[in-house]
C-alpha atoms as a PDB file:
ATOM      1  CA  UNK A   1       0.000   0.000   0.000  1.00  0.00           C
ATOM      2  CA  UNK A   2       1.151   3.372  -1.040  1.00  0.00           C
ATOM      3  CA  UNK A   3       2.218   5.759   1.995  1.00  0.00           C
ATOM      4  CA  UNK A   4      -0.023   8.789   2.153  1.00  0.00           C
ATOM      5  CA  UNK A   5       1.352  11.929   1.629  1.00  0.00           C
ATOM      6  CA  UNK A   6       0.803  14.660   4.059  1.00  0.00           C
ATOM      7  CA  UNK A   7       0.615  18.587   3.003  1.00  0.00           C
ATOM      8  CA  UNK A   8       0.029  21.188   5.675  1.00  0.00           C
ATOM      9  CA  UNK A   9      -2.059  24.382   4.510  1.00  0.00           C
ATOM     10  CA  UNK A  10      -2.782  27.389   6.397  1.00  0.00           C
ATOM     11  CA  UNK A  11      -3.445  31.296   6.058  1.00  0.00           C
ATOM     12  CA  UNK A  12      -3.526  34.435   7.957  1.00  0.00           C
ATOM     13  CA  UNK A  13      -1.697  32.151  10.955  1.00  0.00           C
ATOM     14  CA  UNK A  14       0.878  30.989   9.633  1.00  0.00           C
ATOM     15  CA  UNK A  15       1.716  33.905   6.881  1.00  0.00           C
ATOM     16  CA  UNK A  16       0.385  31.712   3.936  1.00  0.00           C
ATOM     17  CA  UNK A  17      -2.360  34.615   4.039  1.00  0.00           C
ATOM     18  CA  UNK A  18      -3.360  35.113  -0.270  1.00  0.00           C
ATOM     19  CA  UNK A  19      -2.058  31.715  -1.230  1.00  0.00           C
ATOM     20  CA  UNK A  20       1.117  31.494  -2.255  1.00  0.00           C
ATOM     21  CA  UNK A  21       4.627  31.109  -1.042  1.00  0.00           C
ATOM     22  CA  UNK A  22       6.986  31.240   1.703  1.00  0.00           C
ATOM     23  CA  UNK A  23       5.568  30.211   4.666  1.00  0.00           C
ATOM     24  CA  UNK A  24       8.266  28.177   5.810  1.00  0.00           C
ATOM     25  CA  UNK A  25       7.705  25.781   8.859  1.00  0.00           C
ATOM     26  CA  UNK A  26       5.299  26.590  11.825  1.00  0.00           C
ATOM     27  CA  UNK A  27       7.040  29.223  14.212  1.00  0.00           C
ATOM     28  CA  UNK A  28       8.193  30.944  10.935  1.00  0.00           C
ATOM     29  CA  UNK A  29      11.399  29.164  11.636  1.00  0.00           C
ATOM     30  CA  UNK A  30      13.328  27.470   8.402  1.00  0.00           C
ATOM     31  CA  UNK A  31      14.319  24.714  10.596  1.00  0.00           C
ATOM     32  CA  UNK A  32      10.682  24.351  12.078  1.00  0.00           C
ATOM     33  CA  UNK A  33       9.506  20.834  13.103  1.00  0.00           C
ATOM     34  CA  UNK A  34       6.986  20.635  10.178  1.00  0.00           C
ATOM     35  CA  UNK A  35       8.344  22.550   7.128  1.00  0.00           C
ATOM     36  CA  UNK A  36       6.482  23.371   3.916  1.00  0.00           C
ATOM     37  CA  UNK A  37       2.974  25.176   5.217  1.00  0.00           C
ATOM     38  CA  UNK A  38       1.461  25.837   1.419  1.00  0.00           C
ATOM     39  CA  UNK A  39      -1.531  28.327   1.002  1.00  0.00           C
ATOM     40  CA  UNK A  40      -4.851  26.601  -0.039  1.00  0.00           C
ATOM     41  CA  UNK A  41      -4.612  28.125  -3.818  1.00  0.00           C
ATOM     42  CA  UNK A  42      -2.182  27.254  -6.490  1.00  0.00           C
ATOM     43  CA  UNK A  43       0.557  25.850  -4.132  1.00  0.00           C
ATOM     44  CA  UNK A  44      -2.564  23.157  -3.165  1.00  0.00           C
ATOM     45  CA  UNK A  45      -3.311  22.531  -6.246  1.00  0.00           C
ATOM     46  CA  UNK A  46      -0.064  21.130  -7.418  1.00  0.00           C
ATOM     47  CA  UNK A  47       0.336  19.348  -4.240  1.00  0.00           C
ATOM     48  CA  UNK A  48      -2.530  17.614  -4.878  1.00  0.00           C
ATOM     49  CA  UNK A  49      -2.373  16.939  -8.681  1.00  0.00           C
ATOM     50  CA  UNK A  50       0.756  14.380  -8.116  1.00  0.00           C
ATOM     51  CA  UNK A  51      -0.170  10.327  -8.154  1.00  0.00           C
ATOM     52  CA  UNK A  52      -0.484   8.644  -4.992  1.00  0.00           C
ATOM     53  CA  UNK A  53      -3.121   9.054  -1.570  1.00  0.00           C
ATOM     54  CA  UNK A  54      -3.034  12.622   0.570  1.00  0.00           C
ATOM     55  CA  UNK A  55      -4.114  13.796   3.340  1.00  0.00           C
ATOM     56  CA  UNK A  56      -3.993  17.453   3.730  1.00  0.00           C
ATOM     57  CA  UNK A  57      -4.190  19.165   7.054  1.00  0.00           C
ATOM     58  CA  UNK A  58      -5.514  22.501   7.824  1.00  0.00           C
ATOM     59  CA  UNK A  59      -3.164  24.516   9.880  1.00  0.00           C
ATOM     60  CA  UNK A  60      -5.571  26.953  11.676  1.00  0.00           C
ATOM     61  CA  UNK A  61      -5.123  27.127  15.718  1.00  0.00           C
ATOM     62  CA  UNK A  62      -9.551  27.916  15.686  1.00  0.00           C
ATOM     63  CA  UNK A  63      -9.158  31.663  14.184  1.00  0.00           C
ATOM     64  CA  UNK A  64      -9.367  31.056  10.611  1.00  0.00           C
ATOM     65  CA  UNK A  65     -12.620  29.381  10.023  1.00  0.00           C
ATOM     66  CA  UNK A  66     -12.825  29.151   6.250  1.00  0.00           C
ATOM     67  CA  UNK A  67      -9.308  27.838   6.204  1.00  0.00           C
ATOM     68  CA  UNK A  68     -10.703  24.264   5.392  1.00  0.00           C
ATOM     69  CA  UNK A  69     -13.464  25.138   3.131  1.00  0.00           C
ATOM     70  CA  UNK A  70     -10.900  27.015   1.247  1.00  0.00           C
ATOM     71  CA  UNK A  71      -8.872  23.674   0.470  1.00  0.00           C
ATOM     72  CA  UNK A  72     -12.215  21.922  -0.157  1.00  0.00           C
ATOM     73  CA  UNK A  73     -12.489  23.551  -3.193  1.00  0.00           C
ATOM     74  CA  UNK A  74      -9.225  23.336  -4.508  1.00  0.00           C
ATOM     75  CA  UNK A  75      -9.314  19.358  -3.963  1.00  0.00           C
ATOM     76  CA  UNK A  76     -12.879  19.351  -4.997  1.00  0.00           C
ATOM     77  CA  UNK A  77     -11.495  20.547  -8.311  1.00  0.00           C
ATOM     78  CA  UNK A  78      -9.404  17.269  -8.305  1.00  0.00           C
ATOM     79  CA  UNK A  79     -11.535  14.565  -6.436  1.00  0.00           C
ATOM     80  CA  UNK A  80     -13.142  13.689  -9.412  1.00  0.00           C
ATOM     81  CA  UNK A  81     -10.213  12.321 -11.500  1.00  0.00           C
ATOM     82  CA  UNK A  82      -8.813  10.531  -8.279  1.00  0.00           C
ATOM     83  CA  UNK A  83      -9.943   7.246  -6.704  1.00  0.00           C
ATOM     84  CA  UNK A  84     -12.770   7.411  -3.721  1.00  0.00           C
ATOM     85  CA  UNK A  85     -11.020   7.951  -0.875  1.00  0.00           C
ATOM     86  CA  UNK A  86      -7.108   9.086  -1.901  1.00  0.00           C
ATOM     87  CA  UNK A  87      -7.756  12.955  -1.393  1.00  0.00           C
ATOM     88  CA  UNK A  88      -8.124  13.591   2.759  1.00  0.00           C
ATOM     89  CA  UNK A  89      -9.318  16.543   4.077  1.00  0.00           C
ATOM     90  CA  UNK A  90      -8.476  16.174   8.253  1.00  0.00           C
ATOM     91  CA  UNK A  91     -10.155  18.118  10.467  1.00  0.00           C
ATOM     92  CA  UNK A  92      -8.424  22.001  11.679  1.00  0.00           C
ATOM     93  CA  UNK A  93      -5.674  21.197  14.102  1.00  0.00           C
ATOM     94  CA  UNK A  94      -7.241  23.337  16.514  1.00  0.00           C
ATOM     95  CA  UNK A  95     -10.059  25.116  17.424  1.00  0.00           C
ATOM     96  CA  UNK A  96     -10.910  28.292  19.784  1.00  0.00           C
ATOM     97  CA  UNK A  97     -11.154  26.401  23.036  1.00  0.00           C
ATOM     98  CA  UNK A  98      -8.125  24.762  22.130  1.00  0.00           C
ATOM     99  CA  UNK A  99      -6.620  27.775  21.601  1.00  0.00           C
ATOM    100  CA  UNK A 100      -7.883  29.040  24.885  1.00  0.00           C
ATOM    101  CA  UNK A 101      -6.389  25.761  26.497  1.00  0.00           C
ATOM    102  CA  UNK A 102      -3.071  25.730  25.213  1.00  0.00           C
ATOM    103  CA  UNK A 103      -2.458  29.548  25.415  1.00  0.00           C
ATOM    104  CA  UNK A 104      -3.712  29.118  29.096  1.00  0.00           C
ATOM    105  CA  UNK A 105      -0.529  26.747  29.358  1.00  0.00           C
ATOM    106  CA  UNK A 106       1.713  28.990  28.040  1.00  0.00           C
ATOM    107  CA  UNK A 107       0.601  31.848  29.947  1.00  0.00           C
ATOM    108  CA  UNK A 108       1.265  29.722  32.934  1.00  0.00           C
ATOM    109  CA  UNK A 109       4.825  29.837  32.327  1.00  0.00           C
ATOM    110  CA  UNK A 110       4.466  33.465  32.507  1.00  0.00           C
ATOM    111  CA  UNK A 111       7.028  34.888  35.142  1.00  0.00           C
ATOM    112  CA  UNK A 112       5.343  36.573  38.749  1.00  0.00           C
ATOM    113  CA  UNK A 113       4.808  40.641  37.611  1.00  0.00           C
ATOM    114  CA  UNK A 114       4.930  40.268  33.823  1.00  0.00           C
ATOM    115  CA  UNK A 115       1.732  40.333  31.725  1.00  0.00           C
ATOM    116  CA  UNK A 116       0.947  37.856  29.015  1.00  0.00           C
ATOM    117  CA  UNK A 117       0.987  39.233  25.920  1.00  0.00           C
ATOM    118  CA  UNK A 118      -1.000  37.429  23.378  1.00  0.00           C
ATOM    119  CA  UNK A 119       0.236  38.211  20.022  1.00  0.00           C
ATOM    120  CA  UNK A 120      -0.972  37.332  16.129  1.00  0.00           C
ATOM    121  CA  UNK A 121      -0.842  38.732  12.388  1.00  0.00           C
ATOM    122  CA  UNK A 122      -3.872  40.731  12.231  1.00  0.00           C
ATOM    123  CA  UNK A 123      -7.066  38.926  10.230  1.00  0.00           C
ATOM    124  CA  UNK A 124     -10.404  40.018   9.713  1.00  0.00           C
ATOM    125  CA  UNK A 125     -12.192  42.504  12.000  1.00  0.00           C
ATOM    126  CA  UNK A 126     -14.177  39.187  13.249  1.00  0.00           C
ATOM    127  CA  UNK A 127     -11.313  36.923  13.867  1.00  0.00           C
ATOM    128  CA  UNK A 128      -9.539  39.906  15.239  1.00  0.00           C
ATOM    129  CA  UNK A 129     -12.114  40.092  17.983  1.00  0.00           C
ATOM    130  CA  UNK A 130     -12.044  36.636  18.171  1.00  0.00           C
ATOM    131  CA  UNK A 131      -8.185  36.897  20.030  1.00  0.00           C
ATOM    132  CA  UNK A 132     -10.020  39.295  22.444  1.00  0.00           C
ATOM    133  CA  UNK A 133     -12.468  37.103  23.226  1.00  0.00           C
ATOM    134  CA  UNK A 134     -10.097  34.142  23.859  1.00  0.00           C
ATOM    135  CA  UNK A 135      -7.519  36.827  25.750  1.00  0.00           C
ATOM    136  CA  UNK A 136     -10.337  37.550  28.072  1.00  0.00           C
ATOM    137  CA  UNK A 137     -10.741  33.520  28.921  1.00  0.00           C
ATOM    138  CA  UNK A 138      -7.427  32.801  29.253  1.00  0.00           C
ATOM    139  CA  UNK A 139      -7.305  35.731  32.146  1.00  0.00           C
ATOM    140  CA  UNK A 140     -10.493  34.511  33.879  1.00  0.00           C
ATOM    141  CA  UNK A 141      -9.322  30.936  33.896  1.00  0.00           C
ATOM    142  CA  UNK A 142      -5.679  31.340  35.079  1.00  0.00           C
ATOM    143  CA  UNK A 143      -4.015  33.323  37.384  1.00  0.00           C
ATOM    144  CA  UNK A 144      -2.866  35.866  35.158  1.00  0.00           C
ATOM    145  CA  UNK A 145      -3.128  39.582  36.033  1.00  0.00           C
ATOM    146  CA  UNK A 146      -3.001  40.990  32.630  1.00  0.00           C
ATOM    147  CA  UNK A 147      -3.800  39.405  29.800  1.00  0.00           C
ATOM    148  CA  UNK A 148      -3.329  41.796  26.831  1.00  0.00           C
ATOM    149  CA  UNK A 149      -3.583  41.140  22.940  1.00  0.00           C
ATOM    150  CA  UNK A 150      -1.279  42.317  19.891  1.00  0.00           C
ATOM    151  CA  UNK A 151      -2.675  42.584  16.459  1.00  0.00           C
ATOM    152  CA  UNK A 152       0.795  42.141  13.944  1.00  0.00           C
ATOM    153  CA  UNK A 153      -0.153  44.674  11.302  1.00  0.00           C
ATOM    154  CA  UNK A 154      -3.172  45.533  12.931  1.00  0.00           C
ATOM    155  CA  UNK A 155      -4.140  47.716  16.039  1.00  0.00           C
ATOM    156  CA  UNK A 156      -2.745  47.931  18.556  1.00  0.00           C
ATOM    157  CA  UNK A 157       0.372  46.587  17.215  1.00  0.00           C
ATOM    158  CA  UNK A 158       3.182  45.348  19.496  1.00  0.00           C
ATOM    159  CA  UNK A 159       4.320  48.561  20.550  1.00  0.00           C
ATOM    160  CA  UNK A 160       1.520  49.983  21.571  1.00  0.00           C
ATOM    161  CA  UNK A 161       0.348  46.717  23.457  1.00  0.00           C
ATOM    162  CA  UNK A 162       3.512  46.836  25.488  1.00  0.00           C
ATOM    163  CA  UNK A 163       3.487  50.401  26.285  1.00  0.00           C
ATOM    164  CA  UNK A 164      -0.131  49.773  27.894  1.00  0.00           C
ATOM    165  CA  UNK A 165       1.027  46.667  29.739  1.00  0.00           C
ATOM    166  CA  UNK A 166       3.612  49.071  31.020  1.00  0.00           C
ATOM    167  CA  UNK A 167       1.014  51.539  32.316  1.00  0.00           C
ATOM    168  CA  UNK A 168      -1.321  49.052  33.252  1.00  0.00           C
ATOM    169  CA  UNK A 169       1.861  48.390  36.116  1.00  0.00           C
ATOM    170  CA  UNK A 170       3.341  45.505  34.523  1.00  0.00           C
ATOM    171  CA  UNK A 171       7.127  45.207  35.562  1.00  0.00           C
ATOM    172  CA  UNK A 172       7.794  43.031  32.527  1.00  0.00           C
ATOM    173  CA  UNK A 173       5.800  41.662  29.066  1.00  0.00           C
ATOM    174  CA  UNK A 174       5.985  38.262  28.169  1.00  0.00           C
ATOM    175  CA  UNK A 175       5.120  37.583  24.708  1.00  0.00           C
ATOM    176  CA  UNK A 176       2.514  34.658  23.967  1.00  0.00           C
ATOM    177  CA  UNK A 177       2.004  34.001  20.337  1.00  0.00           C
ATOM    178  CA  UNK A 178      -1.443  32.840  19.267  1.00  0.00           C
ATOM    179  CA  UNK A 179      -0.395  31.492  15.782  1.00  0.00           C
ATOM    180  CA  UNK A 180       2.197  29.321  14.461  1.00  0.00           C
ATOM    181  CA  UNK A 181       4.235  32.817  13.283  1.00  0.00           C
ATOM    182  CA  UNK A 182       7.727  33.218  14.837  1.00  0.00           C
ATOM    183  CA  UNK A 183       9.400  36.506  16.770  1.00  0.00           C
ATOM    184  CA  UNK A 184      10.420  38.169  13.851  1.00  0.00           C
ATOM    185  CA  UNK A 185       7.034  37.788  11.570  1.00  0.00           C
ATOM    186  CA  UNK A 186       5.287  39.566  14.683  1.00  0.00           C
ATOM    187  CA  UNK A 187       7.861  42.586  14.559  1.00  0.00           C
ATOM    188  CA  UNK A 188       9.594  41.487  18.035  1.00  0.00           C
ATOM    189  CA  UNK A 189      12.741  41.966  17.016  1.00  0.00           C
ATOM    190  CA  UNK A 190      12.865  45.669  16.339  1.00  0.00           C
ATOM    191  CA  UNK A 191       9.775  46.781  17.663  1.00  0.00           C
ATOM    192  CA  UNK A 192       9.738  45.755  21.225  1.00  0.00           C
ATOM    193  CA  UNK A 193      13.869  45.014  21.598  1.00  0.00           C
ATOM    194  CA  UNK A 194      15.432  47.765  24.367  1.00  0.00           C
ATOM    195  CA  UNK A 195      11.627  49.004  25.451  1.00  0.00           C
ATOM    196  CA  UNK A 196      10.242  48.805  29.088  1.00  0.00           C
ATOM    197  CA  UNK A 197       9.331  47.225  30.528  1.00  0.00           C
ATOM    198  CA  UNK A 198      11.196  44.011  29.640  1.00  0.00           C
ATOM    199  CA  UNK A 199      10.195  42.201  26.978  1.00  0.00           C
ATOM    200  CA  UNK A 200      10.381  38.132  26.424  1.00  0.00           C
ATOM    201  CA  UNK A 201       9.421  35.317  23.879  1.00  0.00           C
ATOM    202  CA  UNK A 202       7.341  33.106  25.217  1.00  0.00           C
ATOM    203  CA  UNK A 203       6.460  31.201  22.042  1.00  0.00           C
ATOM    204  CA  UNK A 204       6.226  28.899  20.394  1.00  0.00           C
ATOM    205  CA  UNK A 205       3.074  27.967  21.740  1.00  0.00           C
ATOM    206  CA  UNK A 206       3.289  24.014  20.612  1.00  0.00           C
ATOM    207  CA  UNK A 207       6.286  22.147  21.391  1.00  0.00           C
ATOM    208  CA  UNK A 208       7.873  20.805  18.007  1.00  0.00           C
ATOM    209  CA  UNK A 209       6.810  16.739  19.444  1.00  0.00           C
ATOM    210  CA  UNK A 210       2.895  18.022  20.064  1.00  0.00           C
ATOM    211  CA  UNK A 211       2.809  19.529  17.206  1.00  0.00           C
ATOM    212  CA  UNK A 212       3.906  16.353  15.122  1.00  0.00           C
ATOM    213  CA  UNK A 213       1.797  14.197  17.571  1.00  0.00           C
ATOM    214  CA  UNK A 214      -1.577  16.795  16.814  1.00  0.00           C
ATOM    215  CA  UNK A 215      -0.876  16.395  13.133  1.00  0.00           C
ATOM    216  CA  UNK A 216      -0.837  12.383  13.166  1.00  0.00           C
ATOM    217  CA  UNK A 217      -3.848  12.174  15.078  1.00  0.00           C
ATOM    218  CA  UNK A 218      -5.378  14.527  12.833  1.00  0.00           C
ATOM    219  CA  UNK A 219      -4.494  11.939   9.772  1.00  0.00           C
ATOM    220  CA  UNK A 220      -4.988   8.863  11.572  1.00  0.00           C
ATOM    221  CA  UNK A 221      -8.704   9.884  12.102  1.00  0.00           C
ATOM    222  CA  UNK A 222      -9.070  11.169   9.043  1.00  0.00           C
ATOM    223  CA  UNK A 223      -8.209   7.932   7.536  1.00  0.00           C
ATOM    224  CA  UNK A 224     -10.293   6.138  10.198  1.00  0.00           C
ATOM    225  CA  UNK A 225     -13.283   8.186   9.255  1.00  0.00           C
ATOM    226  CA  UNK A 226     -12.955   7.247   5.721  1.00  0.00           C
ATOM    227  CA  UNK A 227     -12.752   3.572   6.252  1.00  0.00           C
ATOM    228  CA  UNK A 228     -15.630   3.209   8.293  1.00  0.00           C
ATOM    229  CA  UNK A 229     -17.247   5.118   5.486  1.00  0.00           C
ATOM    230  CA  UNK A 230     -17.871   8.806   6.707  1.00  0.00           C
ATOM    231  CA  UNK A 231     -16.656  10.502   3.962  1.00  0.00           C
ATOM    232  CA  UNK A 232     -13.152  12.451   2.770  1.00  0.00           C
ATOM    233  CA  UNK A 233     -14.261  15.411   4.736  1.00  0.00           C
ATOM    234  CA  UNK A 234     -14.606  17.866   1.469  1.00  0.00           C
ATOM    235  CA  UNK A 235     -18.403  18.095   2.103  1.00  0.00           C
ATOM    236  CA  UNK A 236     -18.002  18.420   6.162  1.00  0.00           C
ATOM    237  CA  UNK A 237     -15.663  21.518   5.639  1.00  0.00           C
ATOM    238  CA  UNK A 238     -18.093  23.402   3.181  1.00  0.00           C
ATOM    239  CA  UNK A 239     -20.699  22.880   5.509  1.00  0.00           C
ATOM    240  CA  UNK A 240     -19.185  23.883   8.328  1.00  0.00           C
ATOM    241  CA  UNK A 241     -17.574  27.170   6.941  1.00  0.00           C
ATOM    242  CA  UNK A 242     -21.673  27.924   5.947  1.00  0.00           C
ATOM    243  CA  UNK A 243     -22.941  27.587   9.361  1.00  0.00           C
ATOM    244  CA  UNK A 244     -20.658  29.665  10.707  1.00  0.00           C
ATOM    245  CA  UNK A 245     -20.640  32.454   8.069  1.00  0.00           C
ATOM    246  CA  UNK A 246     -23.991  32.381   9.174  1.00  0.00           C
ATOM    247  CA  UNK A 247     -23.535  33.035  12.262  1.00  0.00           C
ATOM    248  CA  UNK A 248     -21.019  36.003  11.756  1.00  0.00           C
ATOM    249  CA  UNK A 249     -23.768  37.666   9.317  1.00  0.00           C
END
């Protein structure tokens, strides 16, 4: 039996934002544990269009919703010409209350006086209100004083988010990214280096081992969900990027 191929896609979170090109492994690093995140146009596409099974894996942490119904498409554009069953869709890697739970962990590790940061390219005014909403549950549910958020891009930027964690009394900021985007994608290296109050990495959020263990799982139940004969998830992630469309309108 042929191995199946795995391709990783993934947007605004990752800086694959528009489709196409560079955005290297998760963390932004070129050494990352999982290299080659594709966007969910072109670059798909020709992943898709060689012989042999895939499974392709939507690389969203819960704040880009139409992240899988985006690849739908594209390998709905395929699925025809291929055998039932050899293009995957998994489901998204995570979701908002994963999100909330694993940057509740990280914010744990957050030293006594500094405030967590939470920090992400900027998105859509919806999904950008979306980190606010998941800022505010991380502080409610952990013993954080300040929990504060950073829009990449957007507003308030990283500056501006540590300059109010400094006069919200903070004595240091520790920066908590919220998207698989490394230090110097989110500006940290010029625009927060030599402020005050002190300013640390806390990322990245998923060790390099849970994030290869969260992708395999992914797979494995895609593939598990086929055999018993629940479909290759195409339909499931249209459907699910209409309901909540929906809901946002």
């Amino acid at each position: 039996m042929t191995a199946r191929r795995v391709v990783l896609v993934g947007g605004h979170e990752t800086l694959a934002a528009g489709g196409e090109g560079g955005a290297g492994g998760p963390d932004g690093t070129a050494d990352g544990p999982i290299p080659d995140v594709i966007g969910t146009g072109r670059e798909l596409y020709a992943a898709a269009a060689l012989p042999g099974p895939l499974a392709v894996v939507p690389m969203t942490l819960g704040r880009d919703p139409g992240l899988a119904a985006h690849a739908a498409q594209t390998l709905g554009r395929l699925a025809g010409h291929r055998a039932p069953g050899e293009l995957l869709l998994t489901r998204p890697l995570g979701t908002p209350t994963h999100l909330v739970g694993w940057l509740r962990a990280a914010a744990g590790r957050t030293p006594e006086g500094h405030a967590a940061l939470i920090t992400a390219p900027a998105s859509s005014p919806e999904q950008d209100a979306e980190l606010f909403r998941i800022a505010r549950l991380v502080r409610q549910y952990s013993a954080l004083r300040w929990a504060e958020v950073a829009l990449s891009g957007g507003d308030p930027d990283v500056p501006e988010a540590v300059d109010r964690c400094r006069r919200l009394g903070a004595h240091g900021v520790t920066v908590v990214p919220a998207s698989f985007v490394g230090r110097r994608a989110l500006g940290l290296d010029t625009s927060a280096r030599g402020r005050a109050p002190a300013v640390r990495y806390g990322g990245p959020l998923l060790a390099p081992a849970a994030l290869r263990r969260l992708v395999a799982e992914r797979v494995a139940v895609a593939e598990r969900h086929w055999d018993l004969g629940g479909g290759d998830g195409l339909a499931a992630a249209g459907t699910a990027h209409h309901h909540d469309h929906d809901h946002v309108h």
